[in-house]
PDB file of N, CA and C in Angstrom:
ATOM      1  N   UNK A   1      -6.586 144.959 105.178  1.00  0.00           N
ATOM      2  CA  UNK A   1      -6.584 143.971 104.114  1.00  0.00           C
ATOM      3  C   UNK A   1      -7.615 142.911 104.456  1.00  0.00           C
ATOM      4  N   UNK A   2      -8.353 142.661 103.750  1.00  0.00           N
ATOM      5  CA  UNK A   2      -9.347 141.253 103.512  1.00  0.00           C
ATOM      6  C   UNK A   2      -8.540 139.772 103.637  1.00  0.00           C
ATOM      7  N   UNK A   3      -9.373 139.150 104.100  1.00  0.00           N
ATOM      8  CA  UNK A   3      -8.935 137.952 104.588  1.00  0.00           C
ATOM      9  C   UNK A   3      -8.945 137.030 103.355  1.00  0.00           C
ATOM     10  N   UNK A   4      -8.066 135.788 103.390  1.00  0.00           N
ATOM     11  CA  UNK A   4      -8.259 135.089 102.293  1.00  0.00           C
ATOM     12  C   UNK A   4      -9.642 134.498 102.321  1.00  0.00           C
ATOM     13  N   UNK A   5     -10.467 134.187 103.291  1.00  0.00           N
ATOM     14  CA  UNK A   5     -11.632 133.736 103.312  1.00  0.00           C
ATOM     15  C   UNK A   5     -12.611 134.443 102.539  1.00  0.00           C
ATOM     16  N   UNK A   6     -12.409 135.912 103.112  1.00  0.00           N
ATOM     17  CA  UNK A   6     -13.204 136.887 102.182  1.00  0.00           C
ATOM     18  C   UNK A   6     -13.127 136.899 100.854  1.00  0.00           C
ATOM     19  N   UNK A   7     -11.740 137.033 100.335  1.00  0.00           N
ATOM     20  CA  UNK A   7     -11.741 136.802  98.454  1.00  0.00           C
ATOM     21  C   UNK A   7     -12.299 135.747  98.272  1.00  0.00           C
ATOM     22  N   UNK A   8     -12.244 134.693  98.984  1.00  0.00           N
ATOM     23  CA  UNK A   8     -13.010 133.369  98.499  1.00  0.00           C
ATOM     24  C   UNK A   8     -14.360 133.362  98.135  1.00  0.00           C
ATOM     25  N   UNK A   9     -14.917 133.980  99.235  1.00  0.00           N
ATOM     26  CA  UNK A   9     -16.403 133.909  99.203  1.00  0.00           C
ATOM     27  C   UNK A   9     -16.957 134.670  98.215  1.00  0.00           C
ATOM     28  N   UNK A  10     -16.456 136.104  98.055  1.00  0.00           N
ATOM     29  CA  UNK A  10     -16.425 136.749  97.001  1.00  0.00           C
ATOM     30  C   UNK A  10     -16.300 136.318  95.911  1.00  0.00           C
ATOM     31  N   UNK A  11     -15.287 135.661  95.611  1.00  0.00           N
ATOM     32  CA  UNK A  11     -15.200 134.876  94.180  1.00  0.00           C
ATOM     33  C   UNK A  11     -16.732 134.077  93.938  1.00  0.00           C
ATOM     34  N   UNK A  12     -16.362 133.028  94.926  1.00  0.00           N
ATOM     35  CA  UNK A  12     -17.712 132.246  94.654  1.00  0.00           C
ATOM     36  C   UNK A  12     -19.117 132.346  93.720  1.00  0.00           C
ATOM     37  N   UNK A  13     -18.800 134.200  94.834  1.00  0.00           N
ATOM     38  CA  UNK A  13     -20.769 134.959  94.805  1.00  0.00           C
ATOM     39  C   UNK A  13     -20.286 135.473  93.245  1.00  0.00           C
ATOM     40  N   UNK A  14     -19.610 135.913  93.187  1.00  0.00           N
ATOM     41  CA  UNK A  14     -19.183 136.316  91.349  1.00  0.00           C
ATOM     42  C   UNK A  14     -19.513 135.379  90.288  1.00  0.00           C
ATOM     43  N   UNK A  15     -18.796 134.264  90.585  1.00  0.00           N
ATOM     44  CA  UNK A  15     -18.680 133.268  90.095  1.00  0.00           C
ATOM     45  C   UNK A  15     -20.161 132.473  89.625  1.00  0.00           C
ATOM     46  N   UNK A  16     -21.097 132.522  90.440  1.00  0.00           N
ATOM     47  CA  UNK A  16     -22.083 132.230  90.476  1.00  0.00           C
ATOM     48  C   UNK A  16     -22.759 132.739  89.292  1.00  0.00           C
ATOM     49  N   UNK A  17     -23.199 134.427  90.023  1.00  0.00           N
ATOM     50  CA  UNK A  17     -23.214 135.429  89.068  1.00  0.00           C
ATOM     51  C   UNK A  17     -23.359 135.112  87.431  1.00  0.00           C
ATOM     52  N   UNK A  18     -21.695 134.873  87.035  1.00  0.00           N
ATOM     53  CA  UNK A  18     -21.436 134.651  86.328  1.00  0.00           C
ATOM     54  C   UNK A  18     -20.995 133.646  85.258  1.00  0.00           C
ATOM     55  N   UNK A  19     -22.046 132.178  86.168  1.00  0.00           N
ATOM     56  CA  UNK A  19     -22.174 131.082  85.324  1.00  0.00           C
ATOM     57  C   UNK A  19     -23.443 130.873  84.843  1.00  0.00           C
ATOM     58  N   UNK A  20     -24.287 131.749  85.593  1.00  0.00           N
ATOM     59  CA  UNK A  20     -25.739 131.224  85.037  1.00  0.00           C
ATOM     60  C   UNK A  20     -25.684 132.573  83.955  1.00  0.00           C
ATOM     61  N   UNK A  21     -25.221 133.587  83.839  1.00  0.00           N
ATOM     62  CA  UNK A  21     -25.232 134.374  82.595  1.00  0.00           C
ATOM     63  C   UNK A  21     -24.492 133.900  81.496  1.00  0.00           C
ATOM     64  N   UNK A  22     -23.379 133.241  81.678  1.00  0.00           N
ATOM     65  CA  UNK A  22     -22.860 132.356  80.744  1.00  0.00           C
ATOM     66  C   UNK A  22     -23.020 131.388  80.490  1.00  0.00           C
ATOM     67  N   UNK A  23     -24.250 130.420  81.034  1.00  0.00           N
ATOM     68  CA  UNK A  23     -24.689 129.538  80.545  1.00  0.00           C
ATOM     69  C   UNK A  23     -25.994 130.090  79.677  1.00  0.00           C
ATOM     70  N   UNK A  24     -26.627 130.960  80.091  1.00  0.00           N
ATOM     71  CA  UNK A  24     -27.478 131.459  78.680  1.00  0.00           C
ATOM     72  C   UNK A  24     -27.352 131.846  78.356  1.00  0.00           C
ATOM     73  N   UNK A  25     -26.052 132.871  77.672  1.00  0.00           N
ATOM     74  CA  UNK A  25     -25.652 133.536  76.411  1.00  0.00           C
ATOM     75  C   UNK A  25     -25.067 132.286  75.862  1.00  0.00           C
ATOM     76  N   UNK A  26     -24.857 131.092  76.436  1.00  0.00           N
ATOM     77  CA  UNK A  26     -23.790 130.210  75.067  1.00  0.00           C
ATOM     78  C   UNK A  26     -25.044 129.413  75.021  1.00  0.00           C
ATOM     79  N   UNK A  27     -26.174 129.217  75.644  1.00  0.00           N
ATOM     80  CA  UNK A  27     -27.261 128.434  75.166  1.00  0.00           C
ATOM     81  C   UNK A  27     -27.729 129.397  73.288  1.00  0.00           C
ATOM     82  N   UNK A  28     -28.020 130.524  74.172  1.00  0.00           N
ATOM     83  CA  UNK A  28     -28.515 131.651  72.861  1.00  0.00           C
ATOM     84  C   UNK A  28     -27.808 131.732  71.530  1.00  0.00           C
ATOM     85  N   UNK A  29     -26.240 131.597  71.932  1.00  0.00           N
ATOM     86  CA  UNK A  29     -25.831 131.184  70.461  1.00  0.00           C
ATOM     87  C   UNK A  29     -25.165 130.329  70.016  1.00  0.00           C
ATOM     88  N   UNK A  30     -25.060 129.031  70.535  1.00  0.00           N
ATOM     89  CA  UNK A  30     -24.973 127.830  70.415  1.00  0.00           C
ATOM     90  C   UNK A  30     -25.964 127.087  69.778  1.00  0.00           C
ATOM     91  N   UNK A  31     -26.763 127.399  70.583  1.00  0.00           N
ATOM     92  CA  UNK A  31     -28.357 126.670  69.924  1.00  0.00           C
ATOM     93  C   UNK A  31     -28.765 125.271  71.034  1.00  0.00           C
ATOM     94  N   UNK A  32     -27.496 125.305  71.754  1.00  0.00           N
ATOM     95  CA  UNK A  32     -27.167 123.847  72.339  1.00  0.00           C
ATOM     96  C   UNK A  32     -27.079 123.677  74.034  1.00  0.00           C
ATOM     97  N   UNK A  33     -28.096 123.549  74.685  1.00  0.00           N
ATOM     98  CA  UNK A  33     -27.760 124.101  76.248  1.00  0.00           C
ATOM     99  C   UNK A  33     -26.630 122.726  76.984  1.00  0.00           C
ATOM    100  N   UNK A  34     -26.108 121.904  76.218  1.00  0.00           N
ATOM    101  CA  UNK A  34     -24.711 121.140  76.654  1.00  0.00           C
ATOM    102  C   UNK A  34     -23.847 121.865  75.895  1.00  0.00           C
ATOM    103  N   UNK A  35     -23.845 122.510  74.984  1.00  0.00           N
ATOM    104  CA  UNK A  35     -22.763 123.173  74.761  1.00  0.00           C
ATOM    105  C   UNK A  35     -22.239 124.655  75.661  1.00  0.00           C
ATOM    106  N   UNK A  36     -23.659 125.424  76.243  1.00  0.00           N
ATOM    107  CA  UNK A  36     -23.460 126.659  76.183  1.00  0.00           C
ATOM    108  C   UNK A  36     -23.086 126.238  77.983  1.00  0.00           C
ATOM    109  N   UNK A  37     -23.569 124.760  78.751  1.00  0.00           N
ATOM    110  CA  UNK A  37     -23.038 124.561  79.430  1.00  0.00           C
ATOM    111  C   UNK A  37     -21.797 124.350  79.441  1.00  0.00           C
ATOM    112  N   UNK A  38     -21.068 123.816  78.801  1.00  0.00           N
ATOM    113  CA  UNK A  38     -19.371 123.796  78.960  1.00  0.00           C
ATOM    114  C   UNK A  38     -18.909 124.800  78.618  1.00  0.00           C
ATOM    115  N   UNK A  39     -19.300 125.671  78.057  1.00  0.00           N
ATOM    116  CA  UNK A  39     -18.993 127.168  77.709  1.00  0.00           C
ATOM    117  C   UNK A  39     -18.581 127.533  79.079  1.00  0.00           C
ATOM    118  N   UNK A  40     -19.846 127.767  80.008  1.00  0.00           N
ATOM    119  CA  UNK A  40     -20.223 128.554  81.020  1.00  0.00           C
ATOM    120  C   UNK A  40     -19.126 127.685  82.103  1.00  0.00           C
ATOM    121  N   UNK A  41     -18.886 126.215  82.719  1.00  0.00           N
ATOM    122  CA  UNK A  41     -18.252 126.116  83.499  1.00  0.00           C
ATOM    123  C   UNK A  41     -16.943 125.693  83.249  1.00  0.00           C
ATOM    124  N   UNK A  42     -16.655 126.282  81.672  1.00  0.00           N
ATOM    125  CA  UNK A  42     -14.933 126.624  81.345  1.00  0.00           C
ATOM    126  C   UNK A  42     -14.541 127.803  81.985  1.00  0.00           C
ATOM    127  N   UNK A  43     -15.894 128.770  81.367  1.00  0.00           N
ATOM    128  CA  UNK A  43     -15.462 129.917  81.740  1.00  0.00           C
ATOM    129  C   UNK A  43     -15.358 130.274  83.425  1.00  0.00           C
ATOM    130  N   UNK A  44     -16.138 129.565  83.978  1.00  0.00           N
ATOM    131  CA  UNK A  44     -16.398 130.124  85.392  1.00  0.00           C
ATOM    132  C   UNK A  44     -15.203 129.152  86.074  1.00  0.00           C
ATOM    133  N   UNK A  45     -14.641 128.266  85.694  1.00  0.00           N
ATOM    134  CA  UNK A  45     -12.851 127.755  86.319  1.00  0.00           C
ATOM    135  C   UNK A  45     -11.989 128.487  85.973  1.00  0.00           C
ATOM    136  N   UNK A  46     -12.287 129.026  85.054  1.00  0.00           N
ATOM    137  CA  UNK A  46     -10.612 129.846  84.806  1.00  0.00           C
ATOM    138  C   UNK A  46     -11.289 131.438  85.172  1.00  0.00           C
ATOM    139  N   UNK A  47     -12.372 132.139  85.475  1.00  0.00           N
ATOM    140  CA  UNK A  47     -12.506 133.044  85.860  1.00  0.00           C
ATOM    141  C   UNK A  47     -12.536 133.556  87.170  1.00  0.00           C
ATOM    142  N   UNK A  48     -12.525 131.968  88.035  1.00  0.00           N
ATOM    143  CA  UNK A  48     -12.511 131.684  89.246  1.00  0.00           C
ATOM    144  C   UNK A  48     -11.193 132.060  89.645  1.00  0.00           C
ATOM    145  N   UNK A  49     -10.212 131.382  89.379  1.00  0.00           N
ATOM    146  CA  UNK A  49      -9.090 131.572  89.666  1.00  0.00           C
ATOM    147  C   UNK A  49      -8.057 132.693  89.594  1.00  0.00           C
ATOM    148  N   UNK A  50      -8.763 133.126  88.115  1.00  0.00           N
ATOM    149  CA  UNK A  50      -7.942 134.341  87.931  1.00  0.00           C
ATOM    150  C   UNK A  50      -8.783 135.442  88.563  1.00  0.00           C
ATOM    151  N   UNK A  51      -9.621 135.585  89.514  1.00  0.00           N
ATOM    152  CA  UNK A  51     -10.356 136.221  90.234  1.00  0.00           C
ATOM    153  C   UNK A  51      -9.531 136.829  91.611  1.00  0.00           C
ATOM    154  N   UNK A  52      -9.590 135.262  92.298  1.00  0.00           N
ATOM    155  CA  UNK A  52      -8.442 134.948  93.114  1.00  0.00           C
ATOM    156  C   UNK A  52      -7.554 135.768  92.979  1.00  0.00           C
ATOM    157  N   UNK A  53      -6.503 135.177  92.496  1.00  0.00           N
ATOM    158  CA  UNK A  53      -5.576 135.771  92.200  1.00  0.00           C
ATOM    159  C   UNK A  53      -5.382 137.411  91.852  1.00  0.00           C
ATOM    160  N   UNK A  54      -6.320 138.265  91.128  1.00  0.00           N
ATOM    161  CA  UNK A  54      -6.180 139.402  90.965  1.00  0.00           C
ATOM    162  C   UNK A  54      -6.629 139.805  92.288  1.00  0.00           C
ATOM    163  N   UNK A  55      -7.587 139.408  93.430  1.00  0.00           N
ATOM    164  CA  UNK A  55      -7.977 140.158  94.802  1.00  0.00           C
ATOM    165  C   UNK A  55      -6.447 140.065  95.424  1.00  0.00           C
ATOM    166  N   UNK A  56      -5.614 138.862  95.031  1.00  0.00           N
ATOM    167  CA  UNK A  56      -5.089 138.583  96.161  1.00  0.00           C
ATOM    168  C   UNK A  56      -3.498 139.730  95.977  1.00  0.00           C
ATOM    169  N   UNK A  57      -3.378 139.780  94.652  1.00  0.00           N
ATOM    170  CA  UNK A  57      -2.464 140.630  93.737  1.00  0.00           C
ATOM    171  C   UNK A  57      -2.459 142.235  94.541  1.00  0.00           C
ATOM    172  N   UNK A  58      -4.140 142.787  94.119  1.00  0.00           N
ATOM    173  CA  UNK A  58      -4.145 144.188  94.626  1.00  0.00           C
ATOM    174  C   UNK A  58      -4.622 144.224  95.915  1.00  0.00           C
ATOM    175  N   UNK A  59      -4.336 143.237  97.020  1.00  0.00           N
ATOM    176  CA  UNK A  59      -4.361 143.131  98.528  1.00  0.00           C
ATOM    177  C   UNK A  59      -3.298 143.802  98.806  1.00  0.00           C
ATOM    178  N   UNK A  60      -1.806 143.564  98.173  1.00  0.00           N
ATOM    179  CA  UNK A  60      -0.737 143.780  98.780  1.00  0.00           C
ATOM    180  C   UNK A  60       0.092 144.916  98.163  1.00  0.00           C
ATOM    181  N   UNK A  61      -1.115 145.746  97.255  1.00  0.00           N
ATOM    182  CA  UNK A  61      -0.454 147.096  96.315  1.00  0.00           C
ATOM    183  C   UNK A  61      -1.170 147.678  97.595  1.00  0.00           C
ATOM    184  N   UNK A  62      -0.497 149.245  97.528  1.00  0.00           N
ATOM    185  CA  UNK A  62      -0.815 150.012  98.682  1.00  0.00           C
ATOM    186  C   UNK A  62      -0.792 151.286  97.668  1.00  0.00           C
ATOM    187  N   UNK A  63      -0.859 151.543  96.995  1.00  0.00           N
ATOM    188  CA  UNK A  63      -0.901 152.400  95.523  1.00  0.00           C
ATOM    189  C   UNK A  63      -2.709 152.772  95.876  1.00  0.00           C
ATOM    190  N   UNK A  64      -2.853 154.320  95.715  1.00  0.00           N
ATOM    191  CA  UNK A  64      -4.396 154.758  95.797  1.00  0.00           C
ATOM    192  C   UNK A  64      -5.232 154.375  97.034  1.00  0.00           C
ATOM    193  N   UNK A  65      -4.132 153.763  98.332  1.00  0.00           N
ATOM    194  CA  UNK A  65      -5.027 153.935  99.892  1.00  0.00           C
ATOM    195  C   UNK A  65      -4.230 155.050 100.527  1.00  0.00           C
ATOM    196  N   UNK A  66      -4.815 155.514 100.975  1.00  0.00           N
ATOM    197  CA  UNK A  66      -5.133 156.945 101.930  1.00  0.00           C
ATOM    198  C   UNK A  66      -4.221 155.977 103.221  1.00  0.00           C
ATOM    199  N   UNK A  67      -3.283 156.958 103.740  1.00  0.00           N
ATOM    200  CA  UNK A  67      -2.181 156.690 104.555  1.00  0.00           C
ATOM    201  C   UNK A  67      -3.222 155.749 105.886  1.00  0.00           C
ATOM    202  N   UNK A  68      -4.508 156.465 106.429  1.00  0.00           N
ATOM    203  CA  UNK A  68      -5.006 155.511 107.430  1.00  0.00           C
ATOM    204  C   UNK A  68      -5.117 154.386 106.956  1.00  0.00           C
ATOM    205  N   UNK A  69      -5.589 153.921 106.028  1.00  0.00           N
ATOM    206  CA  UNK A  69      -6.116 152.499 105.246  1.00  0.00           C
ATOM    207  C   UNK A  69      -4.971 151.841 105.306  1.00  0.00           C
ATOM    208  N   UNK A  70      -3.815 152.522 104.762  1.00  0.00           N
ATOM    209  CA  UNK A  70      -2.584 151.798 104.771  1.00  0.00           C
ATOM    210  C   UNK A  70      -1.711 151.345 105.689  1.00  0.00           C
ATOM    211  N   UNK A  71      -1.914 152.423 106.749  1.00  0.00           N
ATOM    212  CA  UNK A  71      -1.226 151.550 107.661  1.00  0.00           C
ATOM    213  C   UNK A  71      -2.363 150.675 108.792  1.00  0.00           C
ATOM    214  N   UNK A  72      -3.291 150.943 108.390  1.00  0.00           N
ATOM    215  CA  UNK A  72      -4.258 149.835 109.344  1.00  0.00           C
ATOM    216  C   UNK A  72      -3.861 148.250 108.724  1.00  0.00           C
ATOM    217  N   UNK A  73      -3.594 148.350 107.648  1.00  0.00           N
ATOM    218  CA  UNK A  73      -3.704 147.086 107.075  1.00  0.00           C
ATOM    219  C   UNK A  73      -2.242 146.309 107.133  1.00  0.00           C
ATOM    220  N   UNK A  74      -1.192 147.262 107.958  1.00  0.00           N
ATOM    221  CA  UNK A  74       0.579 146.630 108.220  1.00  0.00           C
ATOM    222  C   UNK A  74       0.272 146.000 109.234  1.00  0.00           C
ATOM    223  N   UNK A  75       1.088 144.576 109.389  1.00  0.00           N
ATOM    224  CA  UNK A  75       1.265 144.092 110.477  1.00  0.00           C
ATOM    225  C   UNK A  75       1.462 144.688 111.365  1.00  0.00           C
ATOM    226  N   UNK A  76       0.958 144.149 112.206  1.00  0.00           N
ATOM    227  CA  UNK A  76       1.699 144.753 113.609  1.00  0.00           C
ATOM    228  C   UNK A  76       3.633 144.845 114.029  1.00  0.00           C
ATOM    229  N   UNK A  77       3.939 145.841 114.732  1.00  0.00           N
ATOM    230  CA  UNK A  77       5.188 145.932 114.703  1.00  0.00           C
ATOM    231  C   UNK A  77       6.005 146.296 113.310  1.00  0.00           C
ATOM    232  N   UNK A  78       5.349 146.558 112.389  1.00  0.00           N
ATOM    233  CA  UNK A  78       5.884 147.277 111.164  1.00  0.00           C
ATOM    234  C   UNK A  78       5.436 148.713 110.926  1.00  0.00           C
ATOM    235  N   UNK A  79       6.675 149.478 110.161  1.00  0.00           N
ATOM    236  CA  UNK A  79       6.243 150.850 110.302  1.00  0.00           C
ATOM    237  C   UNK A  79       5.750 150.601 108.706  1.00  0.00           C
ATOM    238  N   UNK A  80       4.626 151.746 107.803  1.00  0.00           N
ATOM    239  CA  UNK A  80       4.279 151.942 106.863  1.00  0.00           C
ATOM    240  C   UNK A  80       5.470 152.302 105.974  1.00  0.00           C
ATOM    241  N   UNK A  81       5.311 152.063 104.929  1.00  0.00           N
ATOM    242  CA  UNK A  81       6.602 152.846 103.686  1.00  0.00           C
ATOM    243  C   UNK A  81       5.899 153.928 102.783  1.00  0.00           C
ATOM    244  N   UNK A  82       6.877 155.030 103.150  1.00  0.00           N
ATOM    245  CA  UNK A  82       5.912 155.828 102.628  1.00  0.00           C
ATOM    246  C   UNK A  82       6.135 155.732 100.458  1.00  0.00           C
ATOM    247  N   UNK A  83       4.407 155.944  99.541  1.00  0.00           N
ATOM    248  CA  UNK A  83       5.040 156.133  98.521  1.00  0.00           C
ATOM    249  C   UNK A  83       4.099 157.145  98.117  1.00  0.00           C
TER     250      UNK A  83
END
């Protein structure tokens, strides 16, 4: 499993990504680059988070990893469950 640091950073680099593309598609049809800016860093707070949250969601599904993956990623002193 990935560290919370890692989803973070990840988010970030996404996030990034995906404010300067959403700041010029809402420039393009806005007409308005203060508008297509609040567009873009509405969208990139709430895409941020719910980013987060979905890495951090399918961190702890074990659904579609291959039994090594899965149990590399159990604490220590825990046995795997099998499903």
């Amino acid at each position: 499993m990935e560290s919370s640091k890692r989803s973070l950073a990840k988010a970030v680099s996404w996030q990034m990504v995906g404010l300067v593309t959403m700041a010029i598609l809402g420039e393009v049809f806005t007409g308005s680059f203060f508008a297509g800016s609040e567009l873009a860093l509405t969208s990139c707070a709430i895409g941020f988070v719910m980013y987060v949250l979905h890495e951090r969601v399918w961190a702890g599904i074990r659904w579609g990893l291959n039994r090594a993956s899965a149990a590399a990623s159990q604490p220590v002193g825990t046995a795997p469950t099998g499903s």
